[in-house]
C-alpha atoms as a PDB file:
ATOM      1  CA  UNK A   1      72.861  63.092  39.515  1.00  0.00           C
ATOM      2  CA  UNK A   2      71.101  60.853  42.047  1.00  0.00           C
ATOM      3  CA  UNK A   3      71.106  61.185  45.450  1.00  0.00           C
ATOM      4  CA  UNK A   4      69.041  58.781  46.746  1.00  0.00           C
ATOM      5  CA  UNK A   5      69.103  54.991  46.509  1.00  0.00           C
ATOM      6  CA  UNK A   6      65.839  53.307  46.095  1.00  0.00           C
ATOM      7  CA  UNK A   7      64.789  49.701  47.673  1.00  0.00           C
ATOM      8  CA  UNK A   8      61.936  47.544  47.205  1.00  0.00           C
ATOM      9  CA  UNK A   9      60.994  45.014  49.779  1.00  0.00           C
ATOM     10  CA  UNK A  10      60.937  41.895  48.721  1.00  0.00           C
ATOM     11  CA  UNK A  11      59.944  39.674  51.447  1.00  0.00           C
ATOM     12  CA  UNK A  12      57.628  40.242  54.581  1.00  0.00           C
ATOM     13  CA  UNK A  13      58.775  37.227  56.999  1.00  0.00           C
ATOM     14  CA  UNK A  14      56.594  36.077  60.447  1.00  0.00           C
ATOM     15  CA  UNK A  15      59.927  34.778  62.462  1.00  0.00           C
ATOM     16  CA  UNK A  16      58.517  33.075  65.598  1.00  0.00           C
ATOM     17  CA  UNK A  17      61.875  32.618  67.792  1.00  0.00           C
ATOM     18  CA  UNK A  18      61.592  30.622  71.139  1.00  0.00           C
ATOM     19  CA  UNK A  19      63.227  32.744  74.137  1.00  0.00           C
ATOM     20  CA  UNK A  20      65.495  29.596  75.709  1.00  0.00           C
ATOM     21  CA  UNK A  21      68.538  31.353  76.780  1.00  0.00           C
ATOM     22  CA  UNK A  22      69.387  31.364  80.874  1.00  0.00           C
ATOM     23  CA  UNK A  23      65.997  30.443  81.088  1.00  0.00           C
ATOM     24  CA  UNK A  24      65.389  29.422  85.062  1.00  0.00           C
ATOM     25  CA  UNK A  25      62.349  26.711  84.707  1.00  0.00           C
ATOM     26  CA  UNK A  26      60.681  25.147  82.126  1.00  0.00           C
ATOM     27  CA  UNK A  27      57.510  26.995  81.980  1.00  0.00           C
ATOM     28  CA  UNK A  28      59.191  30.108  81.712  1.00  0.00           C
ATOM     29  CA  UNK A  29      59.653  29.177  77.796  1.00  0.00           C
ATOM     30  CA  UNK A  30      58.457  32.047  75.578  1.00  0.00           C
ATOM     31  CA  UNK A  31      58.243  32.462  71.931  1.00  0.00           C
ATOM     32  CA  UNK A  32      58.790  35.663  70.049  1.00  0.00           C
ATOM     33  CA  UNK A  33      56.974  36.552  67.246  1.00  0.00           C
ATOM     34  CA  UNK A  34      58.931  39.193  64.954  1.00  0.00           C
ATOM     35  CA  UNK A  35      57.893  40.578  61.505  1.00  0.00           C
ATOM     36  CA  UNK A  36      61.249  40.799  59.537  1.00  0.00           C
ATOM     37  CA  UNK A  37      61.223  42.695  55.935  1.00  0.00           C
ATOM     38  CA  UNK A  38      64.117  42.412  53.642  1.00  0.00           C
ATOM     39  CA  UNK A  39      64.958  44.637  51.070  1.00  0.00           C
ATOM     40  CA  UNK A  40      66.656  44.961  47.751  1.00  0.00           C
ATOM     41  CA  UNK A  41      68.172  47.282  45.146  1.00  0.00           C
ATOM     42  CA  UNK A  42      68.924  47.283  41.364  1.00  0.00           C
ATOM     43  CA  UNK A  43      72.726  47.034  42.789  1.00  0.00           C
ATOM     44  CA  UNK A  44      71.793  43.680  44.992  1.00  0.00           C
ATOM     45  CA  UNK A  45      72.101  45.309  48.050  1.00  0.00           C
ATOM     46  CA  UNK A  46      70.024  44.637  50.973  1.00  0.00           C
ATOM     47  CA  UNK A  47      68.670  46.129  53.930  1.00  0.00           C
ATOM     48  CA  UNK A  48      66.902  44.676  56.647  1.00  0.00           C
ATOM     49  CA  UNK A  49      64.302  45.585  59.531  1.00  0.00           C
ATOM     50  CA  UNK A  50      62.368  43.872  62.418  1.00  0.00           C
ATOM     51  CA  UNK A  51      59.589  44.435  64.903  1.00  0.00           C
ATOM     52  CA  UNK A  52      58.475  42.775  67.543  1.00  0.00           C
ATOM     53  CA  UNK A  53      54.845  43.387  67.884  1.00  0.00           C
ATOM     54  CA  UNK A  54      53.561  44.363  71.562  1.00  0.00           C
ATOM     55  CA  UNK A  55      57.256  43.715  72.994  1.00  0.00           C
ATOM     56  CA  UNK A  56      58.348  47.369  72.080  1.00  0.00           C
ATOM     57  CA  UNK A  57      61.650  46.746  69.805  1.00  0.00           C
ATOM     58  CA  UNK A  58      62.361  47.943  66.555  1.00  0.00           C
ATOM     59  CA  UNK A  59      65.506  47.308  64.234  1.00  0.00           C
ATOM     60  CA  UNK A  60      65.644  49.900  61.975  1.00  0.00           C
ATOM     61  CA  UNK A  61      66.821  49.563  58.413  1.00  0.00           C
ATOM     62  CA  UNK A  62      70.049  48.682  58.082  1.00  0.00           C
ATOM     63  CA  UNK A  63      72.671  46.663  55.665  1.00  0.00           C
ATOM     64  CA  UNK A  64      72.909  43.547  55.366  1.00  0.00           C
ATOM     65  CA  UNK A  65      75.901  41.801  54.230  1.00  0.00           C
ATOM     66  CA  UNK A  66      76.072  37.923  54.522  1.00  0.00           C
ATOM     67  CA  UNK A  67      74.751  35.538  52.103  1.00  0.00           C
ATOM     68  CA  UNK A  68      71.318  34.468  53.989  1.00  0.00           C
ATOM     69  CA  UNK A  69      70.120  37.898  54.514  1.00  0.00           C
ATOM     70  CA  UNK A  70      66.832  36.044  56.740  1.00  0.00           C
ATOM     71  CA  UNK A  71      69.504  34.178  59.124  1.00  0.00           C
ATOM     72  CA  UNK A  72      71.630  37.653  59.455  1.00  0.00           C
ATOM     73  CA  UNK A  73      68.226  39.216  60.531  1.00  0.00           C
ATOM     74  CA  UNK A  74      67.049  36.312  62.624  1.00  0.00           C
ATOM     75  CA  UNK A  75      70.192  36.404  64.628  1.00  0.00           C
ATOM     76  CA  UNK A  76      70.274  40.280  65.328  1.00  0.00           C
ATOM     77  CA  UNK A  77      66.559  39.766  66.496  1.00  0.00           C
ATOM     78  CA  UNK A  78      67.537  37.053  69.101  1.00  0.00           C
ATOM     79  CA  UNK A  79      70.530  39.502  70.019  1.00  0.00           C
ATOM     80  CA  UNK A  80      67.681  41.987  71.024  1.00  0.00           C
ATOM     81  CA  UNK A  81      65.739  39.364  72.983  1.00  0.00           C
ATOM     82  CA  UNK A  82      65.953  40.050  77.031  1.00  0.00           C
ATOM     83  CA  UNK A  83      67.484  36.424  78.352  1.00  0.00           C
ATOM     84  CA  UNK A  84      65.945  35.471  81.475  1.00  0.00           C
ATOM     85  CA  UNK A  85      67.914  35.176  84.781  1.00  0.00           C
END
């Protein structure tokens, strides 16, 4: 009996994502860069992860479950994204 499941990552994304949001003025314009990594099993399920590299957040694994696994990632990364006020 198993108890583990095992995922391989398939693809190692650079996501660069312009912080626009409640942004004030027009210099204030800042774009993200996030490393995404999207995983798969022998059951086609996927799992997802993100960092932002020098801005302190990490999404840890978790499941995905919509058909463009890269948009369901890109959108939890700008969910993580401070807006400016």
């Amino acid at each position: 009996m198993e108890n583990h499941k095992e995922f391989t990552v398939q693809n190692h994304y650079l996501v660069e994502i312009e912080q626009t949001r409640g942004v004030v003025s027009s210099d204030n314009f800042k774009t993200w860069s996030w490393d995404i990594y999207i995983a798969r099993n022998e059951q086609e399920q996927y799992r997802g992860r993100a960092l932002a590299p020098g801005k302190g957040i990490e999404i840890p694994w978790m499941e995905l479950s919509k058909e463009d696994v890269l948009e369901e990632m890109i959108s939890i990364c700008e969910q993580q994204m401070p807006k400016n006020r």
